[in-house]
PDB file of N, CA and C in Angstrom:
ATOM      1  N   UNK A   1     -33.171 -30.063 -29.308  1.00  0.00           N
ATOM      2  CA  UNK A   1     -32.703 -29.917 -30.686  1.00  0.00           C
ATOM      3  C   UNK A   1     -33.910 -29.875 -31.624  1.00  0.00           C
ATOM      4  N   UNK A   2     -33.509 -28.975 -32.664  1.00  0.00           N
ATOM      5  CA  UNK A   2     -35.032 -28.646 -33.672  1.00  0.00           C
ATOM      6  C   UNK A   2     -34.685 -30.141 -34.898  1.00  0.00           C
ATOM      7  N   UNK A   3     -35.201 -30.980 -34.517  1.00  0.00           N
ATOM      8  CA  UNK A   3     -34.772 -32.214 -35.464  1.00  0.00           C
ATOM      9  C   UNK A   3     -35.821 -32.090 -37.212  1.00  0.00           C
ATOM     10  N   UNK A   4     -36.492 -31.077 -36.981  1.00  0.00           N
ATOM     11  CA  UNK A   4     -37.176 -30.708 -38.211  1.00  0.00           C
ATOM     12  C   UNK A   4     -36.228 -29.713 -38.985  1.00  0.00           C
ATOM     13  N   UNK A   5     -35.366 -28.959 -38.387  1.00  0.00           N
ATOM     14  CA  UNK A   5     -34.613 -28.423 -39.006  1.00  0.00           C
ATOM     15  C   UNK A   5     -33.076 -28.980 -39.506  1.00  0.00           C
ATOM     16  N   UNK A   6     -33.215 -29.778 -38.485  1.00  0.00           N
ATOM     17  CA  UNK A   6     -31.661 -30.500 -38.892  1.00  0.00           C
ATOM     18  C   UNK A   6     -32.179 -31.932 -40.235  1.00  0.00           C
ATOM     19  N   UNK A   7     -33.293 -32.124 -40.341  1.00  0.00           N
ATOM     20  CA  UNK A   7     -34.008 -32.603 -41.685  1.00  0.00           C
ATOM     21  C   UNK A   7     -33.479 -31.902 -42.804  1.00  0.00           C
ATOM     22  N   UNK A   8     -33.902 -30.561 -43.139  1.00  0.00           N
ATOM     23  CA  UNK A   8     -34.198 -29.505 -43.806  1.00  0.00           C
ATOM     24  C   UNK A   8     -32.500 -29.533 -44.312  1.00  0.00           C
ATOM     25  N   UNK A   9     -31.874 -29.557 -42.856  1.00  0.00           N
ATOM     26  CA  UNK A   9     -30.057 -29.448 -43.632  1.00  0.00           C
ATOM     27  C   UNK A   9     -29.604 -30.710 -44.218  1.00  0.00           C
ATOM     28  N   UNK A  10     -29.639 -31.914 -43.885  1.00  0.00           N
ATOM     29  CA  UNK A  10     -29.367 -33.287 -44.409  1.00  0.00           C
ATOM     30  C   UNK A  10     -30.036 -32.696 -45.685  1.00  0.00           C
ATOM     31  N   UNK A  11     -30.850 -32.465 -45.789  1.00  0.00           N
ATOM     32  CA  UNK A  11     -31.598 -32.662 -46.978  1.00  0.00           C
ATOM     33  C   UNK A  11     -30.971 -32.001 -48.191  1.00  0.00           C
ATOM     34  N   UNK A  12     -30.655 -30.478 -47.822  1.00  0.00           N
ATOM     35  CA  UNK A  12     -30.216 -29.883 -48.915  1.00  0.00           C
ATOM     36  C   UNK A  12     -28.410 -30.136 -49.074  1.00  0.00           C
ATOM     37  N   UNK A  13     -27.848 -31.136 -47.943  1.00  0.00           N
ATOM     38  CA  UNK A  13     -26.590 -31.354 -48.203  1.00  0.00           C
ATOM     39  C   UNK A  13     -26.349 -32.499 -48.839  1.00  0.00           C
ATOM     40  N   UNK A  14     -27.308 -33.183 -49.004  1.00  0.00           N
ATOM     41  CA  UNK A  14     -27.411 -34.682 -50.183  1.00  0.00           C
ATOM     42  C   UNK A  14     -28.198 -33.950 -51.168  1.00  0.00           C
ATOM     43  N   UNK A  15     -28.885 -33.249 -51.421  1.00  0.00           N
ATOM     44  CA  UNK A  15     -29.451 -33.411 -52.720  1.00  0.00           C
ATOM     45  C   UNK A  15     -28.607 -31.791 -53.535  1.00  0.00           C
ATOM     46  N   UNK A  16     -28.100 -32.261 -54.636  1.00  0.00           N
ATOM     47  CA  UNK A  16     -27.600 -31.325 -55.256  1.00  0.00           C
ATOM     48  C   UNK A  16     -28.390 -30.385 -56.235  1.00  0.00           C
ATOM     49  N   UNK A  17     -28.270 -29.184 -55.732  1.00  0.00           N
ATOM     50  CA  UNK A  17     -29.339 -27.813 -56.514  1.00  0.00           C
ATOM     51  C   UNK A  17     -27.994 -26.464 -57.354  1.00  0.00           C
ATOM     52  N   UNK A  18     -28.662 -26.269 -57.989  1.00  0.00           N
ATOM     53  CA  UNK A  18     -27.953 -24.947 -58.756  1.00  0.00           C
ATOM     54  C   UNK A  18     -28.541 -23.709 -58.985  1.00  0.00           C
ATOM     55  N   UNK A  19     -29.339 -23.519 -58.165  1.00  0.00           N
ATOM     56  CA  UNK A  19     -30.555 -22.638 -58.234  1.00  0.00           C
ATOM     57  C   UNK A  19     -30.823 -22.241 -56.660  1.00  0.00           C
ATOM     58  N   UNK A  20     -31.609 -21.015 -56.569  1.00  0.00           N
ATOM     59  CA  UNK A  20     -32.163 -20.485 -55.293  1.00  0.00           C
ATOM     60  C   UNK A  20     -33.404 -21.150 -55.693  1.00  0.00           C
ATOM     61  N   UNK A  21     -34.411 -21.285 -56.769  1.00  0.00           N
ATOM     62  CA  UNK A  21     -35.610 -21.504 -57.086  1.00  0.00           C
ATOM     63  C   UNK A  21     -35.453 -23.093 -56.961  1.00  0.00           C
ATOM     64  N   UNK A  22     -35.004 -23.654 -57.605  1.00  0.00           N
ATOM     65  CA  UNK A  22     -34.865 -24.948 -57.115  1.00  0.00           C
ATOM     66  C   UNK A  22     -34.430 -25.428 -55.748  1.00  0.00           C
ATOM     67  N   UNK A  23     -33.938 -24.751 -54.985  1.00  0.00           N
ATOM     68  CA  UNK A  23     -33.679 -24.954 -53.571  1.00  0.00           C
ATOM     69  C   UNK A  23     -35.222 -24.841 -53.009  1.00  0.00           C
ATOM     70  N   UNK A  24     -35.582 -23.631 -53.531  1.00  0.00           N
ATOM     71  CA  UNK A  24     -37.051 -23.393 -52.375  1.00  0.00           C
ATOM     72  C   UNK A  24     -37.773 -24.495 -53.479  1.00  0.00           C
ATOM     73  N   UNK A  25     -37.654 -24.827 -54.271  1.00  0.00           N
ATOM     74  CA  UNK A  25     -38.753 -26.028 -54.634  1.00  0.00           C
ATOM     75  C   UNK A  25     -38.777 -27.459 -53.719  1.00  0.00           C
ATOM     76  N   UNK A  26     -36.750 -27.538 -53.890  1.00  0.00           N
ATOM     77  CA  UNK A  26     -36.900 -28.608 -52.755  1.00  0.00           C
ATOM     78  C   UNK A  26     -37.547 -28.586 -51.539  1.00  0.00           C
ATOM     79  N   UNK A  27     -37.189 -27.389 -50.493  1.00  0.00           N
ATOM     80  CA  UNK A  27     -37.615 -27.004 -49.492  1.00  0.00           C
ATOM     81  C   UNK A  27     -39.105 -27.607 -49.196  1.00  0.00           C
ATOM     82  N   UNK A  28     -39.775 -26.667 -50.208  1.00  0.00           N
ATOM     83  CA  UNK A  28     -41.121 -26.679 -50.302  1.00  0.00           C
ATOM     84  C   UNK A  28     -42.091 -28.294 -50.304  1.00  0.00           C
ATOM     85  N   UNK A  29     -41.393 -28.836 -51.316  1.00  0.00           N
ATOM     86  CA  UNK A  29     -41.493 -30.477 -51.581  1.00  0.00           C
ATOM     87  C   UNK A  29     -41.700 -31.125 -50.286  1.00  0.00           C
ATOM     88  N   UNK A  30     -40.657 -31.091 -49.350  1.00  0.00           N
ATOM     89  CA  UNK A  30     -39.797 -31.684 -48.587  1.00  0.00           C
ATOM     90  C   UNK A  30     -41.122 -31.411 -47.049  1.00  0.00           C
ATOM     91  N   UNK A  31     -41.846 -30.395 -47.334  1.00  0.00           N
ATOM     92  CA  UNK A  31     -42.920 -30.416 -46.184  1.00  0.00           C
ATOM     93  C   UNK A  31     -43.746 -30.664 -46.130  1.00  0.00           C
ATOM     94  N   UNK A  32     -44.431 -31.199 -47.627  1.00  0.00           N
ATOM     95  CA  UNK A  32     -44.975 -31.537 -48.166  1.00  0.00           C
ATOM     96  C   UNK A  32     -45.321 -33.145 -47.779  1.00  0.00           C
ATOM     97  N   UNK A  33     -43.649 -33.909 -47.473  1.00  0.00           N
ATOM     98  CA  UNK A  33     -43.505 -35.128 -47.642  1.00  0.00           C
ATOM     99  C   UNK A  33     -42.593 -35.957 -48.835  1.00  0.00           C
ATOM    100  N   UNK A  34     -42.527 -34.941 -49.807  1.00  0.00           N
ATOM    101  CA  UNK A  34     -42.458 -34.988 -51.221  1.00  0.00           C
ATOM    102  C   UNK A  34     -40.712 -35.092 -51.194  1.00  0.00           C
ATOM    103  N   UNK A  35     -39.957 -35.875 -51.671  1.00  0.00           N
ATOM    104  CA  UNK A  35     -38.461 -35.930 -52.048  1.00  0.00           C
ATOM    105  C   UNK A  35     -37.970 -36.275 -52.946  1.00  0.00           C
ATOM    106  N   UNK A  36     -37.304 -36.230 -54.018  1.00  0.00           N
ATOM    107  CA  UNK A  36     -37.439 -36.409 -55.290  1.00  0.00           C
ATOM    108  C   UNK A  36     -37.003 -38.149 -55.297  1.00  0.00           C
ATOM    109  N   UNK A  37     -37.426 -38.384 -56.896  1.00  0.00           N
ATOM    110  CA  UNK A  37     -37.371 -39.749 -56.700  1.00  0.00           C
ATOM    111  C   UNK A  37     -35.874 -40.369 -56.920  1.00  0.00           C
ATOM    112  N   UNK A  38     -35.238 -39.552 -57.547  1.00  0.00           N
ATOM    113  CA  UNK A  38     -33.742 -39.666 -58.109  1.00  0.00           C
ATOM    114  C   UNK A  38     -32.955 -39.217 -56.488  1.00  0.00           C
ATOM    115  N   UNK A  39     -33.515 -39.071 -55.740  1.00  0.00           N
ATOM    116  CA  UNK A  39     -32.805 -38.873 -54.207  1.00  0.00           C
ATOM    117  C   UNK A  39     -32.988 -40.255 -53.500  1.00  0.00           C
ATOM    118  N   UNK A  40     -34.186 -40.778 -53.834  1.00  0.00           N
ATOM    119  CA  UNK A  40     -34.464 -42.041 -53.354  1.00  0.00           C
ATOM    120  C   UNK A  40     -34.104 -42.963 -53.633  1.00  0.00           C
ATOM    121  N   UNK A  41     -33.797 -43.140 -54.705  1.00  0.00           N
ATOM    122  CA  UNK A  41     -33.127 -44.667 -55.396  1.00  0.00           C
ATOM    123  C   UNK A  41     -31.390 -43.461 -55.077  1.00  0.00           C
ATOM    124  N   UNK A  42     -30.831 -43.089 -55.270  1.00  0.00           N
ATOM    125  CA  UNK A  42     -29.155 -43.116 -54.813  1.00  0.00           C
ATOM    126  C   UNK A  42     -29.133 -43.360 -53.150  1.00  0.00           C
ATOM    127  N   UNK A  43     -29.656 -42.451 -52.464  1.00  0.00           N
ATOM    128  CA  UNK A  43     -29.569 -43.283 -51.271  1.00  0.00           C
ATOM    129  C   UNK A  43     -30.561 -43.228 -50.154  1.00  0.00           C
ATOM    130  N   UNK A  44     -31.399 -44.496 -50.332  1.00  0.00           N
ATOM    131  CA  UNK A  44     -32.661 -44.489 -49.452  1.00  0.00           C
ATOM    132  C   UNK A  44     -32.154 -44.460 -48.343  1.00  0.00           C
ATOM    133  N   UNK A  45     -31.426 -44.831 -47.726  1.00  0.00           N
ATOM    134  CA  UNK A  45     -31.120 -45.101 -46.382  1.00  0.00           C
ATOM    135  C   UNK A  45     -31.310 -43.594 -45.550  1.00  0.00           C
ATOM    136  N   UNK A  46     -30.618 -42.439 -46.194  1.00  0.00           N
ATOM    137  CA  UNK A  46     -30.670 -41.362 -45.808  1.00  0.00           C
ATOM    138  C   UNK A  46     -31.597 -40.644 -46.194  1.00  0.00           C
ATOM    139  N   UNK A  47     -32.167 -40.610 -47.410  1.00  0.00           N
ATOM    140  CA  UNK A  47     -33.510 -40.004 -47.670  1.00  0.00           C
ATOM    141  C   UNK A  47     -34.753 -40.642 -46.426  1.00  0.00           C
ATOM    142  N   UNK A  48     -34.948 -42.095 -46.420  1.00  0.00           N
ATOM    143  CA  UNK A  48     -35.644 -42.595 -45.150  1.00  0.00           C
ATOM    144  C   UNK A  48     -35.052 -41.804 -43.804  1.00  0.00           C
ATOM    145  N   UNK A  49     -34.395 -41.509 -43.305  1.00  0.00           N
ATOM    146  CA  UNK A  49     -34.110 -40.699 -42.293  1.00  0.00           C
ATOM    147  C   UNK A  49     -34.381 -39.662 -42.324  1.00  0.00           C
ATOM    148  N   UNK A  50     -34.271 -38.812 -43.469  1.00  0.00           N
ATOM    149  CA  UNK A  50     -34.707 -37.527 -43.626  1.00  0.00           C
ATOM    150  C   UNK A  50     -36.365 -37.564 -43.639  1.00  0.00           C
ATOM    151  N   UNK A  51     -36.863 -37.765 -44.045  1.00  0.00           N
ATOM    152  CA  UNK A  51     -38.181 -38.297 -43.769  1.00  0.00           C
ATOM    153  C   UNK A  51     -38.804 -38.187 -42.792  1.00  0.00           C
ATOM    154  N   UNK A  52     -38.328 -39.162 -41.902  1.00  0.00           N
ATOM    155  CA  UNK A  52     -38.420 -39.170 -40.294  1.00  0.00           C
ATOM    156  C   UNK A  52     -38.459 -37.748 -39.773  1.00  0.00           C
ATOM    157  N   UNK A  53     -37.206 -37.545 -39.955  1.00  0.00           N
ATOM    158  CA  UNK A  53     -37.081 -36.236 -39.399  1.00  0.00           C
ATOM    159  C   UNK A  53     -37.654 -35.131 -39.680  1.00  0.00           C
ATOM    160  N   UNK A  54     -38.540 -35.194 -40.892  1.00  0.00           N
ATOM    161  CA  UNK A  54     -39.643 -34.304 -41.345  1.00  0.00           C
ATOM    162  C   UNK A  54     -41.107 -34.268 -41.258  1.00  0.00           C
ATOM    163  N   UNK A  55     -40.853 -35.429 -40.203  1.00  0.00           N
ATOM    164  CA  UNK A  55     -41.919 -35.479 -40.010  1.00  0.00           C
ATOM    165  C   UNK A  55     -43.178 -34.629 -39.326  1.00  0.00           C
ATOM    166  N   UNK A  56     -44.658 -34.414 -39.672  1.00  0.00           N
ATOM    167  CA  UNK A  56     -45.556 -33.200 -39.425  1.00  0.00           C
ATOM    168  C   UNK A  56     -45.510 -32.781 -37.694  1.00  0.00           C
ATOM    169  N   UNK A  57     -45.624 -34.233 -37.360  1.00  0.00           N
ATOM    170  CA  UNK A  57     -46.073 -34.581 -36.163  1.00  0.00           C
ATOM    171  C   UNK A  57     -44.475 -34.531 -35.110  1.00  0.00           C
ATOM    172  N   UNK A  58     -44.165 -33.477 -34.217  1.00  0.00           N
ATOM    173  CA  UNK A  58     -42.861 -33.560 -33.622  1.00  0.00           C
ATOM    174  C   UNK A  58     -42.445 -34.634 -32.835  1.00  0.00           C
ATOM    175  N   UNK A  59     -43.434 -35.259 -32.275  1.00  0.00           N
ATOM    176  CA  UNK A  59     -43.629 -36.588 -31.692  1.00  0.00           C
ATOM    177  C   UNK A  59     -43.396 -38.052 -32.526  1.00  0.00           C
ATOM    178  N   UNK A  60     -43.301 -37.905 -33.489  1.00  0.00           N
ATOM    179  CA  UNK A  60     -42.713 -38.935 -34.641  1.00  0.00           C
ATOM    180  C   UNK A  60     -41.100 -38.968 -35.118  1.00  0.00           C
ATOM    181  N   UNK A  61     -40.894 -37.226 -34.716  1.00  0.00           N
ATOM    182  CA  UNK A  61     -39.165 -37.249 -35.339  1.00  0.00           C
ATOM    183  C   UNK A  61     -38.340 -38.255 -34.366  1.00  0.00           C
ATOM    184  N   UNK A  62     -37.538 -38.932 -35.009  1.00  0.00           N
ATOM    185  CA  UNK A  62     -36.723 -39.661 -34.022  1.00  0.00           C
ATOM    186  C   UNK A  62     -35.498 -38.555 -33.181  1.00  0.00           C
ATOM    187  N   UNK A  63     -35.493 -39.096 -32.006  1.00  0.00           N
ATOM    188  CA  UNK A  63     -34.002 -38.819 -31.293  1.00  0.00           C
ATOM    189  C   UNK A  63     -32.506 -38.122 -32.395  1.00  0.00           C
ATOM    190  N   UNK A  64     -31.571 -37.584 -31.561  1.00  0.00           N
ATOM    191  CA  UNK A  64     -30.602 -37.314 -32.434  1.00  0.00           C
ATOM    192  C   UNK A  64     -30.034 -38.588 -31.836  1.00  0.00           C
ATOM    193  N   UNK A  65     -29.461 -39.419 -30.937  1.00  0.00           N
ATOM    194  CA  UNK A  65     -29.138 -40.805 -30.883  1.00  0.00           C
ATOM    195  C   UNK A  65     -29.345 -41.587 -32.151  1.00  0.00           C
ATOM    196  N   UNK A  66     -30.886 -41.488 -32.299  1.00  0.00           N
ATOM    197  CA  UNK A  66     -31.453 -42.469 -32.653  1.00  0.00           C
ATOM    198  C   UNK A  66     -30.704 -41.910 -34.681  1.00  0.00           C
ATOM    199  N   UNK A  67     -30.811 -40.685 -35.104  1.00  0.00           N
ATOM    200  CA  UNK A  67     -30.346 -40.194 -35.933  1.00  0.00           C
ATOM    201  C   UNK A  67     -28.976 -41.037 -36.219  1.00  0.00           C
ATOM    202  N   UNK A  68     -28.029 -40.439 -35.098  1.00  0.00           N
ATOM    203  CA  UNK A  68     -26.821 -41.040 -35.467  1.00  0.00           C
ATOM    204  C   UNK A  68     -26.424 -42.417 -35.615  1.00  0.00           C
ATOM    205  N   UNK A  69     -27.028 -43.112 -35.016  1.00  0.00           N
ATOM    206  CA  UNK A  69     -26.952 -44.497 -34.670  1.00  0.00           C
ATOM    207  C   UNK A  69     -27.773 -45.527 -36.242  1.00  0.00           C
ATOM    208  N   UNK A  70     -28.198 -44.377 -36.695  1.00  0.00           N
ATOM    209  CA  UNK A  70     -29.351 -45.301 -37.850  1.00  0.00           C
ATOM    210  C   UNK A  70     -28.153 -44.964 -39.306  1.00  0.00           C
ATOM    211  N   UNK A  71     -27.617 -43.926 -39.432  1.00  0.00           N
ATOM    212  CA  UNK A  71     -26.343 -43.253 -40.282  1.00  0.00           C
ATOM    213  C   UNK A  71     -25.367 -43.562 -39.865  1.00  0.00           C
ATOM    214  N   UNK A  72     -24.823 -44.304 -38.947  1.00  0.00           N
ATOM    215  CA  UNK A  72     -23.836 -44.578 -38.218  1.00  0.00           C
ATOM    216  C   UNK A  72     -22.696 -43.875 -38.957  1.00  0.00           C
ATOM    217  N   UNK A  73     -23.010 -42.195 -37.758  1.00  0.00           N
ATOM    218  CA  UNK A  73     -22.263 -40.843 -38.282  1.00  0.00           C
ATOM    219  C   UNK A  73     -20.976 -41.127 -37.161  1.00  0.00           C
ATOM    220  N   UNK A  74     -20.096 -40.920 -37.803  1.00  0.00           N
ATOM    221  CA  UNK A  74     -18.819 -40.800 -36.893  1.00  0.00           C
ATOM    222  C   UNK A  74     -19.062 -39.519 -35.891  1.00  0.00           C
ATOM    223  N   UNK A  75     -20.133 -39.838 -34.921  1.00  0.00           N
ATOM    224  CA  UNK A  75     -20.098 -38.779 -33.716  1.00  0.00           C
ATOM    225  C   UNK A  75     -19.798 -39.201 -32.523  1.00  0.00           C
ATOM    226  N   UNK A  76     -19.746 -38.748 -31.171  1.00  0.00           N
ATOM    227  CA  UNK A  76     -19.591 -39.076 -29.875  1.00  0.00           C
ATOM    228  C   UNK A  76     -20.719 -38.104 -29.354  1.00  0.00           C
ATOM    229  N   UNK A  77     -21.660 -39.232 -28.389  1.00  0.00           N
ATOM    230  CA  UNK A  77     -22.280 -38.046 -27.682  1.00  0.00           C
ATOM    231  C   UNK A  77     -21.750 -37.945 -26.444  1.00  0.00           C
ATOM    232  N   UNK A  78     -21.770 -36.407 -26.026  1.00  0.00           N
ATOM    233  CA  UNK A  78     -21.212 -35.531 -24.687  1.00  0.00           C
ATOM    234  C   UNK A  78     -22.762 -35.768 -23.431  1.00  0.00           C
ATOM    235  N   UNK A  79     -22.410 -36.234 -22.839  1.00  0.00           N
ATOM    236  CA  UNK A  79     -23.265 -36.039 -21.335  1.00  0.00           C
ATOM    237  C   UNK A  79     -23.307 -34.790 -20.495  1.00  0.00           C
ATOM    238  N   UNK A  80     -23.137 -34.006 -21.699  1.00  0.00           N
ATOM    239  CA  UNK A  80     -23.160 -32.538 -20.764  1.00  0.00           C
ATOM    240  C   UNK A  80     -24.574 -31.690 -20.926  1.00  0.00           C
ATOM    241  N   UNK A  81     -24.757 -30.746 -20.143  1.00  0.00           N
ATOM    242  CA  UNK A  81     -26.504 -30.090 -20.127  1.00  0.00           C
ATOM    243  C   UNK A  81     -26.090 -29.740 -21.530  1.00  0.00           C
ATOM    244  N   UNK A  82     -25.255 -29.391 -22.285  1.00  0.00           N
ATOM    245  CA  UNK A  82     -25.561 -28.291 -23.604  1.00  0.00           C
ATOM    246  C   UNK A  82     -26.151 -29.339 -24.655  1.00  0.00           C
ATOM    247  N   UNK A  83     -25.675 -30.403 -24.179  1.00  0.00           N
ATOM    248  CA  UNK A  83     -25.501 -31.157 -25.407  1.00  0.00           C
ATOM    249  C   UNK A  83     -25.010 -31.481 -26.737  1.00  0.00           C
ATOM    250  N   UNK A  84     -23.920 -31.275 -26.387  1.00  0.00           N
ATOM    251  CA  UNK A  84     -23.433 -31.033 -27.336  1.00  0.00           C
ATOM    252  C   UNK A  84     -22.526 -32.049 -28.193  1.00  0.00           C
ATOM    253  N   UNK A  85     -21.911 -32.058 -29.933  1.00  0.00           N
ATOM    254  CA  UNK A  85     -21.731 -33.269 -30.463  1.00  0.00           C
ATOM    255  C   UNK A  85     -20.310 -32.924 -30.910  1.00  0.00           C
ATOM    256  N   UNK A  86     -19.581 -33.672 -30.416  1.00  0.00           N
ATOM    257  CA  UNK A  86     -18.067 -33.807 -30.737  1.00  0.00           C
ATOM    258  C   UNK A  86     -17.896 -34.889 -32.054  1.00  0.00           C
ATOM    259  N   UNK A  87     -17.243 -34.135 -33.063  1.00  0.00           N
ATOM    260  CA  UNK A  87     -16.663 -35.067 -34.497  1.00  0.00           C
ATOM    261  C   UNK A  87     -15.406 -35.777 -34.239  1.00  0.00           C
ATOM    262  N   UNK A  88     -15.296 -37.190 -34.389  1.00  0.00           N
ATOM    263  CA  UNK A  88     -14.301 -37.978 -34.106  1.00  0.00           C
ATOM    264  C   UNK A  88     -13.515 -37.727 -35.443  1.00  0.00           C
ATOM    265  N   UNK A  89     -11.914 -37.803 -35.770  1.00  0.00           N
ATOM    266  CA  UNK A  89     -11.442 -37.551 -36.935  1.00  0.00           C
ATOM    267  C   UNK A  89     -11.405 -38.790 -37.753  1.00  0.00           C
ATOM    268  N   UNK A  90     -12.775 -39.196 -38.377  1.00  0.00           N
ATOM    269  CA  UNK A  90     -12.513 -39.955 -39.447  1.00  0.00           C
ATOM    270  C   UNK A  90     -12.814 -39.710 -40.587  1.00  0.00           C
ATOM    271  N   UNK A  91     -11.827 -40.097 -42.012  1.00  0.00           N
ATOM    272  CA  UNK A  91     -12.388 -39.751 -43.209  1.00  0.00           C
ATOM    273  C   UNK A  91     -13.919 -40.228 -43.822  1.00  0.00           C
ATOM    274  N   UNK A  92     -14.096 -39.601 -44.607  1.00  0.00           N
ATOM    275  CA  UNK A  92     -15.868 -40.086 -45.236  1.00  0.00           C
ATOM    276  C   UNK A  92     -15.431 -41.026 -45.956  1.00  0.00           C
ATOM    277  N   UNK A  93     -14.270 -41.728 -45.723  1.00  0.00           N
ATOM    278  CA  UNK A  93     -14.389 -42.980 -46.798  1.00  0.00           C
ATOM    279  C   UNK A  93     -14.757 -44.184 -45.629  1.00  0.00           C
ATOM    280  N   UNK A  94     -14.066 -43.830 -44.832  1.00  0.00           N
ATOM    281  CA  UNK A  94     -14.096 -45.012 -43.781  1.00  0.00           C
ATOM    282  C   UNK A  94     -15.816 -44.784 -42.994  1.00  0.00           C
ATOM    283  N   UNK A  95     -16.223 -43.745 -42.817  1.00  0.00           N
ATOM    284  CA  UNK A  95     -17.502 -43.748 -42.579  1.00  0.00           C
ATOM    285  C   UNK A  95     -18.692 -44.468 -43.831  1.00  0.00           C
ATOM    286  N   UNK A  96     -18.165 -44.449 -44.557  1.00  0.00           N
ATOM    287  CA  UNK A  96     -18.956 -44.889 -46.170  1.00  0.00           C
ATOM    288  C   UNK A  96     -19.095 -46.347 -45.890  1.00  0.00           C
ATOM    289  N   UNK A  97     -17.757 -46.883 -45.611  1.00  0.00           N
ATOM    290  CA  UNK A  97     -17.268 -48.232 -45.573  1.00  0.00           C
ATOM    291  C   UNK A  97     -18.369 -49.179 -44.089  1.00  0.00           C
ATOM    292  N   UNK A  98     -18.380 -48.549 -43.172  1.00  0.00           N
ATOM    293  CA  UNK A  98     -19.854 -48.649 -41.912  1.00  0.00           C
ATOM    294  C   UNK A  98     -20.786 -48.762 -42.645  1.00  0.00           C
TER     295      UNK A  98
END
């Protein structure tokens, strides 16, 4: 799994843009190291993960385990070669509430 890219999507699905130019600013920021600070104080928990996962060095990104388990994302992991991630049906309130 490209865990630098699945960064890149967390990222632009928490932080709210209205712009293509402001998207590639985030983008740009974001490889930098750089995340805005108004992303950080609403919710560090996930900005700190995103982070991680952006990190330069591919050997620093954490696991997708380790991903889900730190967001404690309503997923199941599959033991199959594809690897693949099955969504359990719970609402985002009750995931909020974890």
């Amino acid at each position: 799994a490209d865990i630098f890219s699945l960064g890149l999507i967390f990222l632009l699905l928490f932080h709210p843009m209205s712009t293509y130019m402001e998207k590639d600013h985030v983008i740009s920021e974001s490889k930098n190291g750089r995340i805005s600070e108004e992303l950080e104080r609403e919710i560090p928990e996930i900005v700190f993960i995103i982070k991680k996962m952006l990190s330069v060095n591919p050997s620093d990104r954490p696991a997708l385990e380790s991903i889900s388990q730190y967001l404690k994302l309503p997923l199941e992991m599959n033991a199959d070669l594809c690897g693949s991630l099955s969504v359990k049906k719970e609402n985002s309130q009750a995931w909020r509430e974890k």
